[in-house]
C-alpha atoms as a PDB file:
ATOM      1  CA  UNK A   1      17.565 -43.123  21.726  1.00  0.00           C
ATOM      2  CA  UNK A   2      18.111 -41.115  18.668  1.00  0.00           C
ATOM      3  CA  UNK A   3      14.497 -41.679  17.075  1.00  0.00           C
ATOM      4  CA  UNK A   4      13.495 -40.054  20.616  1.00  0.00           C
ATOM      5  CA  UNK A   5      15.546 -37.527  20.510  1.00  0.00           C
ATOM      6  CA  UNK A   6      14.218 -36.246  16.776  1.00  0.00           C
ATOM      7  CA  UNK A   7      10.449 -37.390  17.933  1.00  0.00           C
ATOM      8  CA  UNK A   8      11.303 -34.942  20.551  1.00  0.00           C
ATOM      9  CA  UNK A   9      13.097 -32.163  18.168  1.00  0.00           C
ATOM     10  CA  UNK A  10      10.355 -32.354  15.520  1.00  0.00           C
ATOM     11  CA  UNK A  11       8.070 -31.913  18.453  1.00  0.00           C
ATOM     12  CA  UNK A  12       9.496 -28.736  19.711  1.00  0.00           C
ATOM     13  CA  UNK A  13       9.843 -27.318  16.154  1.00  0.00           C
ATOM     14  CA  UNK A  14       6.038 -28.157  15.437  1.00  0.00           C
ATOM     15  CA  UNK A  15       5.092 -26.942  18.648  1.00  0.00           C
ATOM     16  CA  UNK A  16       7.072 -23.552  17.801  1.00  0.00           C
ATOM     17  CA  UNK A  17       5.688 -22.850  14.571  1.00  0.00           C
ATOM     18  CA  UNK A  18       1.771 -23.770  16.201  1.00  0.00           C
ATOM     19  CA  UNK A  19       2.480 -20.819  18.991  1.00  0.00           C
ATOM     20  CA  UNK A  20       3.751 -18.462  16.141  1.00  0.00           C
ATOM     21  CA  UNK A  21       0.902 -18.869  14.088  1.00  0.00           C
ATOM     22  CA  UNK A  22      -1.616 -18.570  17.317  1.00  0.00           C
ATOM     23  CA  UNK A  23       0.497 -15.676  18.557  1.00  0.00           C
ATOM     24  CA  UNK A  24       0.375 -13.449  15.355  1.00  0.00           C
ATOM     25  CA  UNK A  25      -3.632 -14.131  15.384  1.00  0.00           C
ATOM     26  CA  UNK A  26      -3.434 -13.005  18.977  1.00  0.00           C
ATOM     27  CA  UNK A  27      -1.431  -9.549  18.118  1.00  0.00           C
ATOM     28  CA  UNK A  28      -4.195  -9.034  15.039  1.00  0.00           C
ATOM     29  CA  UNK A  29      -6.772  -9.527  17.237  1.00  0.00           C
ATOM     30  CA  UNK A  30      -5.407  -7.409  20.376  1.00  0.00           C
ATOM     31  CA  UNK A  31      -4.874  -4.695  17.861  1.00  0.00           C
ATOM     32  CA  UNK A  32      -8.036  -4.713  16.869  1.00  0.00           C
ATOM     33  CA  UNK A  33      -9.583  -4.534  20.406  1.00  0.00           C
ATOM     34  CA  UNK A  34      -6.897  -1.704  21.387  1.00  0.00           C
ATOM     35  CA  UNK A  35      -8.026   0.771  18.330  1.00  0.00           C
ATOM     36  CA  UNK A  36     -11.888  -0.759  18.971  1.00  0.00           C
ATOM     37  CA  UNK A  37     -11.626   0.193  22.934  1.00  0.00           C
ATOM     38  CA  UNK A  38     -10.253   3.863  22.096  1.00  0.00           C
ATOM     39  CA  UNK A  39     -12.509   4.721  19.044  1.00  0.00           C
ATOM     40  CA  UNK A  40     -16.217   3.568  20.798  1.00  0.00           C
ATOM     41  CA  UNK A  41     -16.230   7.121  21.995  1.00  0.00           C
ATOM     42  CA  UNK A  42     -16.396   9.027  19.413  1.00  0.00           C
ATOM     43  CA  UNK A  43     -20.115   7.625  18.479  1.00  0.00           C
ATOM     44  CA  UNK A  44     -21.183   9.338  21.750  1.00  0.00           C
ATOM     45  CA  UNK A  45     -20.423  12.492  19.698  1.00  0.00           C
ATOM     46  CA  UNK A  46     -21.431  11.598  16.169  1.00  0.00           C
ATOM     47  CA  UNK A  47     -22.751   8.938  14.166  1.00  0.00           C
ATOM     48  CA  UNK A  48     -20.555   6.112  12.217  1.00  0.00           C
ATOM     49  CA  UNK A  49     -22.616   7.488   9.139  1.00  0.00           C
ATOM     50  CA  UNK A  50     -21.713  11.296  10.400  1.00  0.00           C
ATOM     51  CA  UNK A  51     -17.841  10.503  10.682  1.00  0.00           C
ATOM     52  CA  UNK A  52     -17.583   8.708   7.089  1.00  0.00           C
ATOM     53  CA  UNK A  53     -19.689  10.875   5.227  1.00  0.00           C
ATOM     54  CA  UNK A  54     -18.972  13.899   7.176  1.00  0.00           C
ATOM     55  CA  UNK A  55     -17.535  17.014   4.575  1.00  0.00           C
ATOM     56  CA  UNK A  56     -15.453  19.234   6.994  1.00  0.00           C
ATOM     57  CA  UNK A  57     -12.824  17.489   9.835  1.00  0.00           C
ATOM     58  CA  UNK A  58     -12.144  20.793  12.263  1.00  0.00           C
ATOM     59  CA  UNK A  59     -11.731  19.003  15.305  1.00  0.00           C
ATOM     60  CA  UNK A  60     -10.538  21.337  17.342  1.00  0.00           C
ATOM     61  CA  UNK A  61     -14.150  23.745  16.742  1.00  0.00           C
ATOM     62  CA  UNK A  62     -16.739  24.165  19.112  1.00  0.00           C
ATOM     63  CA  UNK A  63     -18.773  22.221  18.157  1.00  0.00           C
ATOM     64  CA  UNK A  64     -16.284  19.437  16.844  1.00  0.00           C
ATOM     65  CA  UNK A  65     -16.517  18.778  12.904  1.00  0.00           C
ATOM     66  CA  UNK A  66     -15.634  14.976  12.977  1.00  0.00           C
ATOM     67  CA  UNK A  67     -16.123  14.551   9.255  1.00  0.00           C
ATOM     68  CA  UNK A  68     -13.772  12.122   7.290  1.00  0.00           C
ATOM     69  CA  UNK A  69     -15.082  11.775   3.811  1.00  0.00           C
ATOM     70  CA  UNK A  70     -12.254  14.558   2.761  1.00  0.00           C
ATOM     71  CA  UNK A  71      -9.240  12.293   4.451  1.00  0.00           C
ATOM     72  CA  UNK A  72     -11.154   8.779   2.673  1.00  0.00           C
ATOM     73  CA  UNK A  73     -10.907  10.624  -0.921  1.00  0.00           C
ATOM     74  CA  UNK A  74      -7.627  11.943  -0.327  1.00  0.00           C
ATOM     75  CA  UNK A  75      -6.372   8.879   0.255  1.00  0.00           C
ATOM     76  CA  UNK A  76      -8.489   7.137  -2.511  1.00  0.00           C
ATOM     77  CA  UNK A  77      -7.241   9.779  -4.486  1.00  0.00           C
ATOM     78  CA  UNK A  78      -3.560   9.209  -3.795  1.00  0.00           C
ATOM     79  CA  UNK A  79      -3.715   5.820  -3.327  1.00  0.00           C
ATOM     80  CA  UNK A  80      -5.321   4.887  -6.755  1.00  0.00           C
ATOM     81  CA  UNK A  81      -3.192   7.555  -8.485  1.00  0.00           C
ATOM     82  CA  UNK A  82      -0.156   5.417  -7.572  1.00  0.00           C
ATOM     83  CA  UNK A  83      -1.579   1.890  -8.583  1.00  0.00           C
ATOM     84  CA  UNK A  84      -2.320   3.619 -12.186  1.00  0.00           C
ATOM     85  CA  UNK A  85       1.361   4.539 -12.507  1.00  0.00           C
ATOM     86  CA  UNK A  86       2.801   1.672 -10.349  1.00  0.00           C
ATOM     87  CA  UNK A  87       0.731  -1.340 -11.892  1.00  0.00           C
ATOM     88  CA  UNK A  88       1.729  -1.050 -15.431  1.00  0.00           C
ATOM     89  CA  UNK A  89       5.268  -0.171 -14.799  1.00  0.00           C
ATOM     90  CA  UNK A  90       5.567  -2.965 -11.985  1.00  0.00           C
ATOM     91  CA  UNK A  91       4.660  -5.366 -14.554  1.00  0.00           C
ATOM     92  CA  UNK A  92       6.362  -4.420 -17.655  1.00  0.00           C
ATOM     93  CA  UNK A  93       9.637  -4.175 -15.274  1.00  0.00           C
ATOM     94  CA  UNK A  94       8.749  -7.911 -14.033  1.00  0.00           C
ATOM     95  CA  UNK A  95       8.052  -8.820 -17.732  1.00  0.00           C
ATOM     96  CA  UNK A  96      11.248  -7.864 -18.558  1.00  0.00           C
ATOM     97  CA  UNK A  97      13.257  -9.324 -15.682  1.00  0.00           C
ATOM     98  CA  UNK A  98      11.952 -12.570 -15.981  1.00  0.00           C
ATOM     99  CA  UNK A  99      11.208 -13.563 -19.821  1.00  0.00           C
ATOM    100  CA  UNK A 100      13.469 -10.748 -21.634  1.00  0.00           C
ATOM    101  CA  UNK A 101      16.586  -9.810 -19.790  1.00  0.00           C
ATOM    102  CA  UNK A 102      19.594 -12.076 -19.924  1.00  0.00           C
ATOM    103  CA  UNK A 103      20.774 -13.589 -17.098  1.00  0.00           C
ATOM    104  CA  UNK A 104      23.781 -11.376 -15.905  1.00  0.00           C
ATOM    105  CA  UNK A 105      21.543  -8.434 -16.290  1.00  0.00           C
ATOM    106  CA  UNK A 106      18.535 -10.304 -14.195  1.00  0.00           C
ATOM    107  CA  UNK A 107      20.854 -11.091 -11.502  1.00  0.00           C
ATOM    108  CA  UNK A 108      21.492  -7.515 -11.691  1.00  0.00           C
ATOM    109  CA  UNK A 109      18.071  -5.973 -11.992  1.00  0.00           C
ATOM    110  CA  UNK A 110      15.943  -8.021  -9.155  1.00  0.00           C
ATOM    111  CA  UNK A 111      18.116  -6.693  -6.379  1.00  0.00           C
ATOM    112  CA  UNK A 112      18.885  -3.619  -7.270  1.00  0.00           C
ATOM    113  CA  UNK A 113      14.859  -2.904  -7.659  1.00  0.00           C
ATOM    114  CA  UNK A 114      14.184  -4.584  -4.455  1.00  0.00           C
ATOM    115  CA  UNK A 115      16.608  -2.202  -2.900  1.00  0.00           C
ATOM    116  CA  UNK A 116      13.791   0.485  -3.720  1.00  0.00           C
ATOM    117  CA  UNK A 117      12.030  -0.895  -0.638  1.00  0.00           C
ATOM    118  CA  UNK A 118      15.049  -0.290   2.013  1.00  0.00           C
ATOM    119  CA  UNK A 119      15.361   3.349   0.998  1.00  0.00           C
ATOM    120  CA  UNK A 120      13.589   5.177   4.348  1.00  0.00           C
ATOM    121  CA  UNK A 121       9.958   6.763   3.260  1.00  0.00           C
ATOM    122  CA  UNK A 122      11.467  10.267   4.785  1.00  0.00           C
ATOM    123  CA  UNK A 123      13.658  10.072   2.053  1.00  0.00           C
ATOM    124  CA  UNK A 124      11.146  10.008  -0.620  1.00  0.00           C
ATOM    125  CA  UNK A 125       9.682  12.533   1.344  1.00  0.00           C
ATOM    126  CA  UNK A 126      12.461  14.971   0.609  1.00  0.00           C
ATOM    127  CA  UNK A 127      12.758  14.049  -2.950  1.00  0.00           C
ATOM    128  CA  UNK A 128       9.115  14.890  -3.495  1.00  0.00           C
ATOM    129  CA  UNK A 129       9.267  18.120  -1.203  1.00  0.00           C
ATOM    130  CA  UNK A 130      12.354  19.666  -2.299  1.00  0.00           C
ATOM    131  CA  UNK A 131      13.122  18.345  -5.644  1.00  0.00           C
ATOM    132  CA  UNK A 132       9.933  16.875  -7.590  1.00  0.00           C
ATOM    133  CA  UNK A 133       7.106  18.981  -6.476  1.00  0.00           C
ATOM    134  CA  UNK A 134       9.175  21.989  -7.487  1.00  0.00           C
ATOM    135  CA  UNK A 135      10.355  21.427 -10.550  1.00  0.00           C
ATOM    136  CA  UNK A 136       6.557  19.835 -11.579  1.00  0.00           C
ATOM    137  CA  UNK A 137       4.680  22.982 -10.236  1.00  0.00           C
ATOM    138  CA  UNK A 138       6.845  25.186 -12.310  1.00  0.00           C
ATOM    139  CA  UNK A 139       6.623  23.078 -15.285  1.00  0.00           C
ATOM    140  CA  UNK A 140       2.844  22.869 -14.807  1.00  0.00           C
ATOM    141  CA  UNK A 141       2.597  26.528 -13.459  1.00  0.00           C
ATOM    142  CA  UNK A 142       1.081  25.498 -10.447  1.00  0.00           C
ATOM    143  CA  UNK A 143       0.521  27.613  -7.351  1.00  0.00           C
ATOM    144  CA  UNK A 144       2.196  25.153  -5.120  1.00  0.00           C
ATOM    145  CA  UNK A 145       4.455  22.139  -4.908  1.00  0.00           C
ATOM    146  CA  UNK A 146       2.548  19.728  -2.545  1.00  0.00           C
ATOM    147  CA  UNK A 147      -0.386  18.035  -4.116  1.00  0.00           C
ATOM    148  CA  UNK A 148      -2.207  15.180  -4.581  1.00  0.00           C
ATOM    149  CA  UNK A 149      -0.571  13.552  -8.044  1.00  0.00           C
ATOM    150  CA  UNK A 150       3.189  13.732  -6.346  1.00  0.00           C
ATOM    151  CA  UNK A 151       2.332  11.967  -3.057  1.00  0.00           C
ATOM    152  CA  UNK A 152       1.042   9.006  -6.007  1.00  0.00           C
ATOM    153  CA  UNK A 153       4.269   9.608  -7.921  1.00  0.00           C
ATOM    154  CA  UNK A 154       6.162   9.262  -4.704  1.00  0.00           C
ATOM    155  CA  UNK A 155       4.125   6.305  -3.599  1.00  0.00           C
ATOM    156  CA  UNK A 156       4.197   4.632  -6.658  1.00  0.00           C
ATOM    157  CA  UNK A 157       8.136   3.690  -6.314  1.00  0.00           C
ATOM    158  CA  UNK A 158       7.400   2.624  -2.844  1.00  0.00           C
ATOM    159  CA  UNK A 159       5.428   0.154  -4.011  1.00  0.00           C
ATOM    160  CA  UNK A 160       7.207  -0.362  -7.327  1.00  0.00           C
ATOM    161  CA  UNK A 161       9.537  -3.561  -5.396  1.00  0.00           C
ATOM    162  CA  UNK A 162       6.702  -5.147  -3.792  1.00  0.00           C
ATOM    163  CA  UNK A 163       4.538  -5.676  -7.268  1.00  0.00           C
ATOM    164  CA  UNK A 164       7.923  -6.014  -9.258  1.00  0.00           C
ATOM    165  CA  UNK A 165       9.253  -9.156  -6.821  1.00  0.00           C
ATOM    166  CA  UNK A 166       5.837 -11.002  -6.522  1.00  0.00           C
ATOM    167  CA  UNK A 167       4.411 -10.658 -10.249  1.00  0.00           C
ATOM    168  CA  UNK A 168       8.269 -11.577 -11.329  1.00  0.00           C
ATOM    169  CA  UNK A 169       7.965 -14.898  -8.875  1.00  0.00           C
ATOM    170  CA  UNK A 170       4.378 -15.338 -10.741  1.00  0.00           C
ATOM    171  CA  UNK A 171       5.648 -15.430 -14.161  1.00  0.00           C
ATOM    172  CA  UNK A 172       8.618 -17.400 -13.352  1.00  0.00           C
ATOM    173  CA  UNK A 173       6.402 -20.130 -12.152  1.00  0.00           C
ATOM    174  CA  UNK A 174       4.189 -20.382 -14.996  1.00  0.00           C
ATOM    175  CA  UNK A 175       5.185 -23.862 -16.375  1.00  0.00           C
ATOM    176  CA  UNK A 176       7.970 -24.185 -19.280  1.00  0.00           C
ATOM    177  CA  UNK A 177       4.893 -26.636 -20.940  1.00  0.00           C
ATOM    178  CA  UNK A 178       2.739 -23.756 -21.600  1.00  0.00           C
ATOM    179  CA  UNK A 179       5.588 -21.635 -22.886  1.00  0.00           C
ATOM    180  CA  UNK A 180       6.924 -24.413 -24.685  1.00  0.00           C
ATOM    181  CA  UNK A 181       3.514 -25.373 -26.261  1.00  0.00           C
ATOM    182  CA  UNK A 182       2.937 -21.644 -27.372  1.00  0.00           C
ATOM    183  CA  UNK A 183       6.054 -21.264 -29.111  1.00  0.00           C
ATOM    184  CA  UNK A 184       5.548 -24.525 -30.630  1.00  0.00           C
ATOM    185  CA  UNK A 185       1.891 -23.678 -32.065  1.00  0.00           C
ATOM    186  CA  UNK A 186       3.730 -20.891 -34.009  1.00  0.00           C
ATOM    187  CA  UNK A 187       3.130 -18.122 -31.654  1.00  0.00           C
ATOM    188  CA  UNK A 188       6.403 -15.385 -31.514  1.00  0.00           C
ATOM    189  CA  UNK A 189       8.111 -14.848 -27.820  1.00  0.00           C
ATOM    190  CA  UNK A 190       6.048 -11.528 -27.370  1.00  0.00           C
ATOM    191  CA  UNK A 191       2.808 -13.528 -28.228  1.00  0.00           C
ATOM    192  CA  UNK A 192       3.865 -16.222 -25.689  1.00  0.00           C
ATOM    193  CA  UNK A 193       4.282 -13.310 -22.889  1.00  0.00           C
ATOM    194  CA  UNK A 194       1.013 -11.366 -23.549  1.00  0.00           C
ATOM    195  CA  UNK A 195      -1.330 -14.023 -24.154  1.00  0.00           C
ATOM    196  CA  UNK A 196      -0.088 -17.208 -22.319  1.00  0.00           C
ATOM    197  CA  UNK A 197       2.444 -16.185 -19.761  1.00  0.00           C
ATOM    198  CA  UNK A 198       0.865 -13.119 -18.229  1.00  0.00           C
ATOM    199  CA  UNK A 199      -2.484 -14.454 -18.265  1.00  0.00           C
ATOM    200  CA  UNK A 200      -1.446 -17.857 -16.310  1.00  0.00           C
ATOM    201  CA  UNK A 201       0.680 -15.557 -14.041  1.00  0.00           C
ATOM    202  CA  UNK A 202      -2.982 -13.548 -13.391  1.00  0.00           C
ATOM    203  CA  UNK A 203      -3.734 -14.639  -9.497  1.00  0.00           C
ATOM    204  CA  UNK A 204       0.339 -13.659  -8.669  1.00  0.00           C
ATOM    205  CA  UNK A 205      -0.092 -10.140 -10.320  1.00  0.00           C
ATOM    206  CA  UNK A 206      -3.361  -9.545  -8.602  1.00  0.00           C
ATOM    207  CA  UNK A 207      -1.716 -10.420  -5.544  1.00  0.00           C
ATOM    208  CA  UNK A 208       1.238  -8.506  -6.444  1.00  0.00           C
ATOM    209  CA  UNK A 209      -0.853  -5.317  -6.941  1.00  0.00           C
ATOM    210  CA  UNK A 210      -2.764  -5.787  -3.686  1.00  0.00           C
ATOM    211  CA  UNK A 211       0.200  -5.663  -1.791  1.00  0.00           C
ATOM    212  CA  UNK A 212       1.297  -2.719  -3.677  1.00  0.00           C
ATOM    213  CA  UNK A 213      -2.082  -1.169  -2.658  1.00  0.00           C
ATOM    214  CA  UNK A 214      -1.450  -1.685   1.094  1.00  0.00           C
ATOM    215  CA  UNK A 215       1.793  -0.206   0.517  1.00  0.00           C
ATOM    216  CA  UNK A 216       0.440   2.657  -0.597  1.00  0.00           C
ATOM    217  CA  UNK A 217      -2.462   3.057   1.587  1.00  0.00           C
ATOM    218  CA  UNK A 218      -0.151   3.027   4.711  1.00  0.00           C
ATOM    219  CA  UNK A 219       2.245   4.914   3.981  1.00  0.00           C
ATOM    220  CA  UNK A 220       2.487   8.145   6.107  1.00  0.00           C
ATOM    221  CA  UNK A 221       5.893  10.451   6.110  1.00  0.00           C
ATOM    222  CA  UNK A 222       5.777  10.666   2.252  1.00  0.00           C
ATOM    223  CA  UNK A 223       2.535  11.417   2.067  1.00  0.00           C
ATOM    224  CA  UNK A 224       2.652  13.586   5.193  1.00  0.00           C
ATOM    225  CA  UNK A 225       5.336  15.497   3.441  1.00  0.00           C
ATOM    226  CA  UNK A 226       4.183  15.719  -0.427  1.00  0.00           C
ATOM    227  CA  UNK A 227       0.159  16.267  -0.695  1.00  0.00           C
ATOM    228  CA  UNK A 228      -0.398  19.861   1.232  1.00  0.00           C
ATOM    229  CA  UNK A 229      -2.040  18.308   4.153  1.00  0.00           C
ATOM    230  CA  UNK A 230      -5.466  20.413   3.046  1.00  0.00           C
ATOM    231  CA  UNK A 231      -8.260  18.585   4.722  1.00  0.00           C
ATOM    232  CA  UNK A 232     -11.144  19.280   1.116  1.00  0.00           C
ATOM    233  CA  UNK A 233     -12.903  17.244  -1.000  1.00  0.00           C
ATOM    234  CA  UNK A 234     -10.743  16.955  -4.160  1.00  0.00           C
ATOM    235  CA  UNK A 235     -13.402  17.341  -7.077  1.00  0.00           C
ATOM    236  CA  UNK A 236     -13.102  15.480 -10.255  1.00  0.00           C
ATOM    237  CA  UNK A 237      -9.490  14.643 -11.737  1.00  0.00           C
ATOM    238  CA  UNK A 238      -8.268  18.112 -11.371  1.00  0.00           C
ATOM    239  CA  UNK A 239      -8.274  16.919  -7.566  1.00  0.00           C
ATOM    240  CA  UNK A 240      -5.129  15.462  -8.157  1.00  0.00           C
ATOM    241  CA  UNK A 241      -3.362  18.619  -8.988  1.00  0.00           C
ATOM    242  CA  UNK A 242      -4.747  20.512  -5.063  1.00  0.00           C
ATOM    243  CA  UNK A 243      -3.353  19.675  -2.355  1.00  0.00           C
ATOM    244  CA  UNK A 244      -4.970  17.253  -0.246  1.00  0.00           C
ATOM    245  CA  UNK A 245      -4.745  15.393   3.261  1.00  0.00           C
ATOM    246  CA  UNK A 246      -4.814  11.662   3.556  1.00  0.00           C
ATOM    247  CA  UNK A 247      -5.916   9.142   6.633  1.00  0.00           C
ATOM    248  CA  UNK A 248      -2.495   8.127   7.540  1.00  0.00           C
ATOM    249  CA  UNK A 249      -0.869  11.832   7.353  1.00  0.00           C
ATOM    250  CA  UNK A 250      -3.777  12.924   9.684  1.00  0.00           C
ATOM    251  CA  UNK A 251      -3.020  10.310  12.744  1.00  0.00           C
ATOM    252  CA  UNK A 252       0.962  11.152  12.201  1.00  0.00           C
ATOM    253  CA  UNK A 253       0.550  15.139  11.853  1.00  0.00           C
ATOM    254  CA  UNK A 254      -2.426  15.441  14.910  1.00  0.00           C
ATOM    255  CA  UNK A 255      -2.041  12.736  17.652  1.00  0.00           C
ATOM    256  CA  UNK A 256       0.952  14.162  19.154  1.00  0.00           C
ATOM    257  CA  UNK A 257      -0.818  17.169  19.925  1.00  0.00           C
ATOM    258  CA  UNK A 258      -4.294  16.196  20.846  1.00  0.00           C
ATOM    259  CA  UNK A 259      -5.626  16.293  24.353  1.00  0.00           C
ATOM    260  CA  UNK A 260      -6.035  12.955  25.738  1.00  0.00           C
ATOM    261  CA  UNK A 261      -9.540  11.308  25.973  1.00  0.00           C
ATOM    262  CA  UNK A 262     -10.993  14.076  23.930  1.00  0.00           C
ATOM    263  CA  UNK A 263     -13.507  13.635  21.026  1.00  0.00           C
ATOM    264  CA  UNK A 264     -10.712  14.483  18.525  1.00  0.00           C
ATOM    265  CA  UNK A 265      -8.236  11.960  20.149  1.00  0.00           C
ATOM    266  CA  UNK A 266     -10.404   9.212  19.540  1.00  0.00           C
ATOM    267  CA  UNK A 267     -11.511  10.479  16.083  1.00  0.00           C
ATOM    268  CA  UNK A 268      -8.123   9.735  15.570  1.00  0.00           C
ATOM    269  CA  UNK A 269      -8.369   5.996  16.726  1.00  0.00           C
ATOM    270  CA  UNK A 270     -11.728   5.653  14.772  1.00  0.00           C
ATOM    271  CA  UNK A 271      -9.532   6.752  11.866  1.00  0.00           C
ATOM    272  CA  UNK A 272      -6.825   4.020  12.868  1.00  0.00           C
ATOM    273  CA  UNK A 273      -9.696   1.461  12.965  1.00  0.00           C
ATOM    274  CA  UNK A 274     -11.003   2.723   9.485  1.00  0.00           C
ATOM    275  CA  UNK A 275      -7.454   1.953   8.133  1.00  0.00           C
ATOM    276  CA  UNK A 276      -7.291  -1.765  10.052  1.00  0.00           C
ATOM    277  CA  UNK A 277     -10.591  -2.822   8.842  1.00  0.00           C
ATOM    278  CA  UNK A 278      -8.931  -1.661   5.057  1.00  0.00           C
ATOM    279  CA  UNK A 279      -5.641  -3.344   5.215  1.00  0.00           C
ATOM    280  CA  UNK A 280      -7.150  -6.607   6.401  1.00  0.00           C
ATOM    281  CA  UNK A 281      -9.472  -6.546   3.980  1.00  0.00           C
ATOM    282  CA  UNK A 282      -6.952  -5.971   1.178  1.00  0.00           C
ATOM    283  CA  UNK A 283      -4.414  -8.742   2.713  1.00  0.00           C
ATOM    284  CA  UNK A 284      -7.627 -11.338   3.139  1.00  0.00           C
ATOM    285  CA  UNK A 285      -7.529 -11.131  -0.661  1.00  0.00           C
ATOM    286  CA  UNK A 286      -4.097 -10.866  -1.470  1.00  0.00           C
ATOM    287  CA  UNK A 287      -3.469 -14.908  -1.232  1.00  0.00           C
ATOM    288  CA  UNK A 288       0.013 -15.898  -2.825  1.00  0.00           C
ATOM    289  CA  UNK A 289      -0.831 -18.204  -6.027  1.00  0.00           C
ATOM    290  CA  UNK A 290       0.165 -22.006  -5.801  1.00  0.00           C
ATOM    291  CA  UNK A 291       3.130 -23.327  -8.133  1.00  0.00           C
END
């Protein structure tokens, strides 16, 4: 009776997790179809080759200017910006944390940087909008305080806990052999991090950073708020000092006023789809590392 009655409980719990797993392809996949259904008709207006390589996005001209090869770079821009400041510093903090600190002051440390991630993006927003950009366009003597380097800055703590907690787990898994074996060829503790530790820890950080990027990439009130919202081509690095307008900021800032069923409205959902196909993309190469 009993070995029935856990056949029949490790039944139900197998039978659970199965439907979970089928049930999150489902959502993925009805997502997919939702943005694919609303974006088709756009192409009765322009080309896919138009709409990505397109230099002006006016869509509410006559005719419409579809064109979202400014909103790609400013996100590019933005987006890469804050890997370049988030990367190194995400490491070096999980470095720290994990071979360097003591233990009181890890305990410490890990939490209070994962906390970083429950702070509300409108928050960072207003940091970067009334604080930040400010203070860096006066110190820069810049014409205005929204641009394309602070939505980066802001975005880069966003993603600072994500690439901090995963390449921390990474290093901590490395094996205490390989540490032990360094140390014991004669190699110092900071010759044991750089060249044995970090590099064994490789596929974690990779996936670490990854993450961090589709962080970055989706994020829309701090970005909304921080980069000017100017729908140009940034040119060259001095882009990242002009304002500019990213993907995400344009669906946020426009659908809420566009006219239903309307070449602009699903622009917008081609734009959606052009930010799906992206983040799974990113998170089909973002596998966690084993051990």
């Amino acid at each position: 009776m009993k070995r029935s009655i856990a056949g029949a409980r490790e039944w139900l719990i197998e039978s659970t997790i199965r439907l979970a797993g089928v049930l999150a392809i489902i959502f993925v996949l009805l997502i997919f179809a939702f943005l694919l259904h609303d974006a088709l008709p756009v192409f009765s207006e322009a080309s896919l080759s138009d709409l990505l390589t397109g230099r002006s996005w006016r869509p509410t001209s006559e005719p419409a200017q579809l064109g979202m090869l400014p909103l790609i770079l400013g996100s590019l821009y933005v987006t890469v910006g804050a890997l370049v400041i988030a990367i190194p510093l995400g490491l070096g903090c999980a470095v720290f944390i994990s071979e360097v600190a003591p233990v009181r002051m890890r305990e410490i440390l890990k939490p209070l940087v994962e906390m970083l991630a429950a702070i509300p993006s409108v928050v960072y927003g207003f940091l970067g909008l009334l604080m930040i950009g400010p203070w860096l366009a006066d110190l820069m003597d810049l014409p205005i305080g929204q641009f394309a380097a602070l939505g980066s800055l802001m975005l880069a703590f966003m993603a600072l806990p994500t690439i901090v907690s995963i390449s921390e787990d990474a290093i901590r898994n490395v094996p205490v052999t390989l540490r032990s074996g360094s140390l014991a060829l004669g190699a110092t503790d900071w010759q044991t991090i750089v060249r044995v530790v970090v590099p064994a820890a490789r596929s974690g950080i990779i996936a670490a950073s990854l993450l961090g990027l589709g962080r970055a990439i989706g994020e829309t009130m701090t970005v909304l708020m921080v980069t000017g919202n100017a729908a140009v081509i940034p040119q060259g690095l001095a882009g990242f000092l002009k304002p500019v307008r990213t993907m995400t900021a344009t669906i946020a800032a426009e659908m809420g006023e566009t006219a239903y069923q309307t070449p602009h409205y699903h622009a917008l959902f081609t734009i959606g789809l052009v930010l799906f196909v992206i983040t799974y993309k990113h998170n089909a190469h973002s596998e966690c590392p084993k051990g």
